[in-house]
C-alpha atoms as a PDB file:
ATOM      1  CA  UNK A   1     -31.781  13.185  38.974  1.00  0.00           C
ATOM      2  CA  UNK A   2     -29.531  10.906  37.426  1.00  0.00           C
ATOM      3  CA  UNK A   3     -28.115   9.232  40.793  1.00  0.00           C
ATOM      4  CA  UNK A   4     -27.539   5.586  39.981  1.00  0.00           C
ATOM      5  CA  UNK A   5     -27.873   5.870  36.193  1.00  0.00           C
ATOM      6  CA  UNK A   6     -25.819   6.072  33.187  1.00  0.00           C
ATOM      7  CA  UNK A   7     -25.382   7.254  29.663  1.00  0.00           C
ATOM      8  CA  UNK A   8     -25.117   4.554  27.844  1.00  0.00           C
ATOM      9  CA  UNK A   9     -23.134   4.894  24.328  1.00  0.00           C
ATOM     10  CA  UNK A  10     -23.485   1.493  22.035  1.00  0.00           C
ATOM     11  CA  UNK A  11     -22.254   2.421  19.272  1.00  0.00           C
ATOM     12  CA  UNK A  12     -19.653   4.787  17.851  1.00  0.00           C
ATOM     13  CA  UNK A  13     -21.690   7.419  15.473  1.00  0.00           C
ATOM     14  CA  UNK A  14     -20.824  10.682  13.921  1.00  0.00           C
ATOM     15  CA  UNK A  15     -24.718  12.128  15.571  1.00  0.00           C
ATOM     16  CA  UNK A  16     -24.849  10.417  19.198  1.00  0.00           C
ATOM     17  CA  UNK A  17     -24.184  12.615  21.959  1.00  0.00           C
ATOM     18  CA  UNK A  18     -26.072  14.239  24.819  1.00  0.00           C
ATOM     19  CA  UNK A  19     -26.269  18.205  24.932  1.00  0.00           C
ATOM     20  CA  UNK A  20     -26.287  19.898  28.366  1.00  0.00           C
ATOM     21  CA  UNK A  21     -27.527  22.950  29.095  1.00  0.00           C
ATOM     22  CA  UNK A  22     -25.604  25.725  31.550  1.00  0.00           C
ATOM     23  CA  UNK A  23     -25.341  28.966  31.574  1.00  0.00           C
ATOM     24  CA  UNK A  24     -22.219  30.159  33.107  1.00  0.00           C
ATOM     25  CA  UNK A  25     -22.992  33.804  34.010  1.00  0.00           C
ATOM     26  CA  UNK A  26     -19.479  34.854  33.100  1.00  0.00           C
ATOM     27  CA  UNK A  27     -16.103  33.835  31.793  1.00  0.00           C
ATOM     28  CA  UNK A  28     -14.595  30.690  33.793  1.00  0.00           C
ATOM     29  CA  UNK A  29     -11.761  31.773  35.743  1.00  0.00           C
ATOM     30  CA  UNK A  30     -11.692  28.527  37.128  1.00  0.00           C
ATOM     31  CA  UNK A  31     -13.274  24.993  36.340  1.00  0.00           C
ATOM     32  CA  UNK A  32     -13.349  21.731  37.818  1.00  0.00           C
ATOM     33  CA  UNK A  33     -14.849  19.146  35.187  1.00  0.00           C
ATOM     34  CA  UNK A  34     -15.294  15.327  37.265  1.00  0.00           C
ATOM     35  CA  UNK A  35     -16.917  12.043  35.570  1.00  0.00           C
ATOM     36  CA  UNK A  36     -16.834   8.686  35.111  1.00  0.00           C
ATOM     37  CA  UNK A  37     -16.044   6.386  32.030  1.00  0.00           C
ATOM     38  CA  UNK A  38     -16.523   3.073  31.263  1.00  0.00           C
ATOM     39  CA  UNK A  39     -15.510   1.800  27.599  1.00  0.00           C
ATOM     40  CA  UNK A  40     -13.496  -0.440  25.796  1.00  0.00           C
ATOM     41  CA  UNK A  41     -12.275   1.650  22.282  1.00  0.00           C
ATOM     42  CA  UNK A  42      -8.513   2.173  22.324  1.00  0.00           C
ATOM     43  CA  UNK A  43      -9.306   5.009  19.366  1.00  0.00           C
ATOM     44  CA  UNK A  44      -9.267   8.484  20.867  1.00  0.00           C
ATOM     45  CA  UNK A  45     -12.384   9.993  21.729  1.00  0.00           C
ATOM     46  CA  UNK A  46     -13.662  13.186  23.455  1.00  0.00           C
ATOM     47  CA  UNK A  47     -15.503  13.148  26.365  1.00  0.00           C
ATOM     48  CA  UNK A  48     -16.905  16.482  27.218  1.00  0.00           C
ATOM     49  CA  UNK A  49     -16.856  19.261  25.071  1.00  0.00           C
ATOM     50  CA  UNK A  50     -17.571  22.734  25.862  1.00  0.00           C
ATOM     51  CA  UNK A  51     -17.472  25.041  22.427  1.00  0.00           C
ATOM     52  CA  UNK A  52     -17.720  28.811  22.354  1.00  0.00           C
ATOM     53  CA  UNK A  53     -18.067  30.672  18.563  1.00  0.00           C
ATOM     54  CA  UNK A  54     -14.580  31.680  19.171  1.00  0.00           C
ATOM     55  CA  UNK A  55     -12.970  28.382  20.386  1.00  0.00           C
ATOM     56  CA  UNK A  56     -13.990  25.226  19.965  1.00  0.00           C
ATOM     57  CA  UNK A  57     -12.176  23.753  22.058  1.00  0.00           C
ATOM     58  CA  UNK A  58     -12.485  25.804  25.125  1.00  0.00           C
ATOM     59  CA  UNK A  59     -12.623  23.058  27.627  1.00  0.00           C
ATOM     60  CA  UNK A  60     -12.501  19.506  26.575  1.00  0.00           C
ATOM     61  CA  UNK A  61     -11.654  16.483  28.190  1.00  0.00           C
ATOM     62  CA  UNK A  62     -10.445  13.873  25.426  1.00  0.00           C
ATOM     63  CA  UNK A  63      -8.393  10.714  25.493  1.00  0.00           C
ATOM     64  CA  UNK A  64      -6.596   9.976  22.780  1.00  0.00           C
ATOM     65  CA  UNK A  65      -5.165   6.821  23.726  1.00  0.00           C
ATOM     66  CA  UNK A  66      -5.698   4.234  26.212  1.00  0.00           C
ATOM     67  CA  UNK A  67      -2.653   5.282  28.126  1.00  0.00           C
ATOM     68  CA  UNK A  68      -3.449   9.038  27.909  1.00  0.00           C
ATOM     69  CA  UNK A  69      -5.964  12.002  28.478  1.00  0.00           C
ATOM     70  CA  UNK A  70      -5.666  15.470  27.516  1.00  0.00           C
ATOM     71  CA  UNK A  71      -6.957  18.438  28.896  1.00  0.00           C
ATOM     72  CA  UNK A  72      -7.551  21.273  26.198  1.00  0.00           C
ATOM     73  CA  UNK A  73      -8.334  25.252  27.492  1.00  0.00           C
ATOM     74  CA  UNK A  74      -8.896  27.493  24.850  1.00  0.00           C
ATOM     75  CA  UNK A  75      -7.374  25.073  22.525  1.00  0.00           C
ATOM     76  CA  UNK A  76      -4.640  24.601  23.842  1.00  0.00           C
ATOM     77  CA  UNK A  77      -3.675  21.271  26.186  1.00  0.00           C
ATOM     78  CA  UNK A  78      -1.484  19.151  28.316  1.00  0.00           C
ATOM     79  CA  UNK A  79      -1.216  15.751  28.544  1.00  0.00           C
ATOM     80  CA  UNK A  80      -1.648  13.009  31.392  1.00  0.00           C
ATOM     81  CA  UNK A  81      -0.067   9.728  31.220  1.00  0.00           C
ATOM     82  CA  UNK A  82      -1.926   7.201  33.093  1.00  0.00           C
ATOM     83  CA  UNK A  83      -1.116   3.183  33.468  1.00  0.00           C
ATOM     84  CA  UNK A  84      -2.900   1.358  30.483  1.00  0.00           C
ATOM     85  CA  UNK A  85      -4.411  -1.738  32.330  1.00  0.00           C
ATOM     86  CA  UNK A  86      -7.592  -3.878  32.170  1.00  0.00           C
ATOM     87  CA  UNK A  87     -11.217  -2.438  31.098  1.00  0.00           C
ATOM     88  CA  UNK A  88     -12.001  -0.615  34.153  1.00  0.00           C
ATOM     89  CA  UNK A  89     -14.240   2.478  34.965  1.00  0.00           C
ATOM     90  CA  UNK A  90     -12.335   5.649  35.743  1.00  0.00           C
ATOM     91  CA  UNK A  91     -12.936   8.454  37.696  1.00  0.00           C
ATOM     92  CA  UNK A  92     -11.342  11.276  36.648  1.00  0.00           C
ATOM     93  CA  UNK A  93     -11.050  14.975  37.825  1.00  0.00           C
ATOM     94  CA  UNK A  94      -9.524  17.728  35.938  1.00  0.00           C
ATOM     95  CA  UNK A  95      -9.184  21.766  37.614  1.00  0.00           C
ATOM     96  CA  UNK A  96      -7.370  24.811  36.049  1.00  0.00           C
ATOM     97  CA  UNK A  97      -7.196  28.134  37.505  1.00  0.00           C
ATOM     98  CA  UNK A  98      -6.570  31.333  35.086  1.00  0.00           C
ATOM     99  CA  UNK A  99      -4.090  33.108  38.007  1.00  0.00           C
ATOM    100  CA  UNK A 100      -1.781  30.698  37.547  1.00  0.00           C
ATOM    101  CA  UNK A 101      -2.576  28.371  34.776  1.00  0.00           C
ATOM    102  CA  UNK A 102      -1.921  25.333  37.026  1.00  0.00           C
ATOM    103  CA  UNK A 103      -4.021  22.409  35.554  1.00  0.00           C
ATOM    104  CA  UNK A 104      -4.746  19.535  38.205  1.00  0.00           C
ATOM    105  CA  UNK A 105      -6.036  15.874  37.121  1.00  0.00           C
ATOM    106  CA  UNK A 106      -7.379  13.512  39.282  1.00  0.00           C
ATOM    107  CA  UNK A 107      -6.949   9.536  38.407  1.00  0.00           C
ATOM    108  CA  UNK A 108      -9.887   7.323  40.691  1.00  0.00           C
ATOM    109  CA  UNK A 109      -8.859   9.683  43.484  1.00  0.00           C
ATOM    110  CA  UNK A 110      -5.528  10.722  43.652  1.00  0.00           C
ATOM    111  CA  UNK A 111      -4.074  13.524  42.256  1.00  0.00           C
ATOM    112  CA  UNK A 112      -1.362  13.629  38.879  1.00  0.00           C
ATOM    113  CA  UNK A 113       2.025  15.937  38.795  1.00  0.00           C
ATOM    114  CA  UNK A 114       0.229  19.334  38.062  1.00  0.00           C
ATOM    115  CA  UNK A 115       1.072  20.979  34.658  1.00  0.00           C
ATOM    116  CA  UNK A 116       0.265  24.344  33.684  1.00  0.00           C
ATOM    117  CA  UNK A 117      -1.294  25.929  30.508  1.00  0.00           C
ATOM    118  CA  UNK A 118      -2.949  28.858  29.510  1.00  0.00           C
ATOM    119  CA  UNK A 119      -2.113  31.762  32.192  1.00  0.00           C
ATOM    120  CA  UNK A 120      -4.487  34.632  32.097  1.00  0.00           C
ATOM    121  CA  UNK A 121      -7.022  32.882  30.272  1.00  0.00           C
ATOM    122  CA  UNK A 122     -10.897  33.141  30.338  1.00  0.00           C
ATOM    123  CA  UNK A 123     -13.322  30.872  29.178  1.00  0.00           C
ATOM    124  CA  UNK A 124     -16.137  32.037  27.465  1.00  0.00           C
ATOM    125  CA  UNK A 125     -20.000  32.073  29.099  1.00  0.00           C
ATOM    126  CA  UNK A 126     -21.948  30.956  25.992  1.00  0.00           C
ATOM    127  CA  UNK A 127     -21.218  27.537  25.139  1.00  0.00           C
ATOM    128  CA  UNK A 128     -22.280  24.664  23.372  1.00  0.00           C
ATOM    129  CA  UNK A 129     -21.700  21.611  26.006  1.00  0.00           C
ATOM    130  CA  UNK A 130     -22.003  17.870  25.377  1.00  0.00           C
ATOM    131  CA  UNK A 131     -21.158  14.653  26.083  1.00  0.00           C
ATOM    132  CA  UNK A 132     -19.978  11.970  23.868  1.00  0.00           C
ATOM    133  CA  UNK A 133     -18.649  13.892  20.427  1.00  0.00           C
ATOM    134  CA  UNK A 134     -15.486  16.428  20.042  1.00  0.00           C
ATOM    135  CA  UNK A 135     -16.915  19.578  18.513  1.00  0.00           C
ATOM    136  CA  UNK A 136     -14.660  20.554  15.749  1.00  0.00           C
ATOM    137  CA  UNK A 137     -17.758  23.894  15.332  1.00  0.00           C
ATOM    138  CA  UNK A 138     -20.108  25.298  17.770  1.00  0.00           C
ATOM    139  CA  UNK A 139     -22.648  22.646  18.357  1.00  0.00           C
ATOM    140  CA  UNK A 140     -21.388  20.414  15.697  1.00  0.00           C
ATOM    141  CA  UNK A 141     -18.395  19.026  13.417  1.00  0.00           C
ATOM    142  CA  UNK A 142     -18.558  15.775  14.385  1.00  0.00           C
ATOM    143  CA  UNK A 143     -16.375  13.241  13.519  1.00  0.00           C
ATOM    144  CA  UNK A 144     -16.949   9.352  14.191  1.00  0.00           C
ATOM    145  CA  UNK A 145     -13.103   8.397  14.735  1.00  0.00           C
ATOM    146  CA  UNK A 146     -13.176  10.800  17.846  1.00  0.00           C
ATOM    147  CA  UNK A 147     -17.238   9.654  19.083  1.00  0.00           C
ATOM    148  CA  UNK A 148     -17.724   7.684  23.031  1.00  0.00           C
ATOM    149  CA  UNK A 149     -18.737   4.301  22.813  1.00  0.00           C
ATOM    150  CA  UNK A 150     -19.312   3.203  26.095  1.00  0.00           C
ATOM    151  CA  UNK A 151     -20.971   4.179  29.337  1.00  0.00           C
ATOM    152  CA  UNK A 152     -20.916   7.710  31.092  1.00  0.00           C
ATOM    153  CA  UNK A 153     -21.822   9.059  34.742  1.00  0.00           C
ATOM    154  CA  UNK A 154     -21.242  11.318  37.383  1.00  0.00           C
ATOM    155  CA  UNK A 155     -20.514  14.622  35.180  1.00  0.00           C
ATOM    156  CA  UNK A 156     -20.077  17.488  37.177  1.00  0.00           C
ATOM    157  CA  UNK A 157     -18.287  21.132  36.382  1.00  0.00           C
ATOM    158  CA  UNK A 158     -18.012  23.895  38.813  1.00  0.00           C
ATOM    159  CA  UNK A 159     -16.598  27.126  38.159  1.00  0.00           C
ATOM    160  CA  UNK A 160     -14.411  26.941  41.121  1.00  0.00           C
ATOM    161  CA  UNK A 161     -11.145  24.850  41.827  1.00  0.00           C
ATOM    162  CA  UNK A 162     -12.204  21.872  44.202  1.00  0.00           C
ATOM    163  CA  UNK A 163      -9.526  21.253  47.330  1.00  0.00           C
ATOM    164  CA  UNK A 164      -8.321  17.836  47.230  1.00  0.00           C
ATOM    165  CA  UNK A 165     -10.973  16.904  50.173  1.00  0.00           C
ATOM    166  CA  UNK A 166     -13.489  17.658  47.448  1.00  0.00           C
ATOM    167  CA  UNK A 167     -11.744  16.162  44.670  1.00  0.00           C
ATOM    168  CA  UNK A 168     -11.918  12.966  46.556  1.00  0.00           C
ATOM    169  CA  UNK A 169     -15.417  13.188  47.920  1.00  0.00           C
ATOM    170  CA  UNK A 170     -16.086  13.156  44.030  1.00  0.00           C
ATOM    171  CA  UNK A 171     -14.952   9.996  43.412  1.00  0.00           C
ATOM    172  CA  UNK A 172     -16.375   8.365  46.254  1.00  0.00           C
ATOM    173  CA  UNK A 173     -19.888  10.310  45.277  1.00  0.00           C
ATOM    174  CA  UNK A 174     -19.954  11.805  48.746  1.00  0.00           C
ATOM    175  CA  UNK A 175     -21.735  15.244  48.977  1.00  0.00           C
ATOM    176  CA  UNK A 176     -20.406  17.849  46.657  1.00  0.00           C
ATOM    177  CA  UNK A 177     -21.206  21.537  46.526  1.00  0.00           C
ATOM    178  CA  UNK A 178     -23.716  23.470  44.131  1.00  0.00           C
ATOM    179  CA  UNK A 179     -22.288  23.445  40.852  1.00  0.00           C
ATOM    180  CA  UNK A 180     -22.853  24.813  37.140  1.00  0.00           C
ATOM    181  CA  UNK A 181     -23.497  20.773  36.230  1.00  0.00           C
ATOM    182  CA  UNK A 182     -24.763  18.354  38.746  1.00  0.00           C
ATOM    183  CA  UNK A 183     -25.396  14.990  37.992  1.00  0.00           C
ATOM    184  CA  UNK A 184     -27.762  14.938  40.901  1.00  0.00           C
ATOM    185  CA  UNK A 185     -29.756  17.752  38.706  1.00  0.00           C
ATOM    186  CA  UNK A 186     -28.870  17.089  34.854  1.00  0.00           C
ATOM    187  CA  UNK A 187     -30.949  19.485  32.418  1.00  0.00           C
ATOM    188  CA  UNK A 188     -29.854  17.514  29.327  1.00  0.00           C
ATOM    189  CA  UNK A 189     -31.223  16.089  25.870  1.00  0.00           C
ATOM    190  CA  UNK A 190     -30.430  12.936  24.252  1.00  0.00           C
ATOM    191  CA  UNK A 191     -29.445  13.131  20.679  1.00  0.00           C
ATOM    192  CA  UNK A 192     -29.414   9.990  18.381  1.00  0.00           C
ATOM    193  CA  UNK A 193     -28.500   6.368  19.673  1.00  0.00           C
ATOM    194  CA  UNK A 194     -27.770   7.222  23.517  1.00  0.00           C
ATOM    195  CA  UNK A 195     -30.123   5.158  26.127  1.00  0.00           C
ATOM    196  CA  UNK A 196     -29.888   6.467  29.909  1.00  0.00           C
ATOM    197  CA  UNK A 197     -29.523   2.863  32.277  1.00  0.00           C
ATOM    198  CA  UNK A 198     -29.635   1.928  35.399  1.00  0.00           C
ATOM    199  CA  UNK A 199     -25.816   1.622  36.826  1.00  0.00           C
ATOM    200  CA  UNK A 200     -23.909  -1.768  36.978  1.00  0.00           C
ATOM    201  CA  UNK A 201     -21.416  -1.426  38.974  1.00  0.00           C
ATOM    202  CA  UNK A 202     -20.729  -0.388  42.848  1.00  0.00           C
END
């Protein structure tokens, strides 16, 4: 139970990251990926990372610039534009359904213009999922230009598409419902330079 903790990234490193383990028990039709940054690098840097052998870039969540994050399914992405202001920790929230391709993101609680990609997609069930590094090969194929520096919380990915109630009730760390990764229940390693903190902020 990671409630009130953190990640904590000091460094940027081509080896740091944290490894989660999941096991969807079938192809994502659907995903909702929520957590929480806090960092200062205005270099791009992934996120979350969910590899299969055939794609490694199934699902990611990386932000290139300070004024941008993209959302990649099976390698392919779309791109949010968000207002480039002071250091700040941000919520975000990112959906896609397979029936439609609609891909959602969700900025400290409110919603983006929706943008679609990859209709008729599946994601794959065996996956290599971490935190912190881009995987450019399953498990690995790290490269420190793209590594987290900073502080991470509040990771979450259910293989459904949250309604907006939910989508908010994320952000405000209200009670959320069972989901493939719950903060609340984290089965994780930590690989390299990454120390888990007590939170501190509100």
């Amino acid at each position: 139970d990671l409630v009130n903790k953190e990640f904590v990234f000091p460094q940027a490193t081509n080896d740091s990251h944290v490894p989660l383990r999941a096991k969807p028990e079938q192809a994502l039709q659907n995903f909702t990926l929520c957590l929480r940054s806090y960092t200062d690098p205005t270099r791009p840097h992934g996120l979350f990372s969910y590899a299969t052998e055939a794609q490694d870039n199934d699902i990611l969540l990386f932000k290139p610039k300070p004024s941008e994050y993209r959302l990649y399914v099976g390698g392919e992405f779309v791109t949010f534009r968000v207002p480039e202001g002071v250091v700040a920790s941000e919520h975000v929230c990112a959906s896609w359904e397979s029936a439609t391709g609609i891909a959602e993101f969700w900025l400290n609680g409110k919603p983006w213009p929706r943008k679609g990609l990859q209709r008729g997609y599946a994601v794959g069930a065996e996956a290599a999922i971490l935190l912190g590094q881009e995987q450019d090969a399953f498990g690995g194929g790290f490269d420190v230009y793209n590594s987290f520096s900073g502080e991470l919380a509040d990771v979450y990915l259910w293989d459904v598409g949250l309604s907006p109630d939910k989508m908010r009730a994320a952000y405000q760390s209200l009670r959320l419902p069972p989901a493939l990764l719950a903060w609340k229940s984290l089965s994780y390693e930590v690989k390299g330079d990454v120390v888990v903190k007590p939170r501190l902020r509100e």
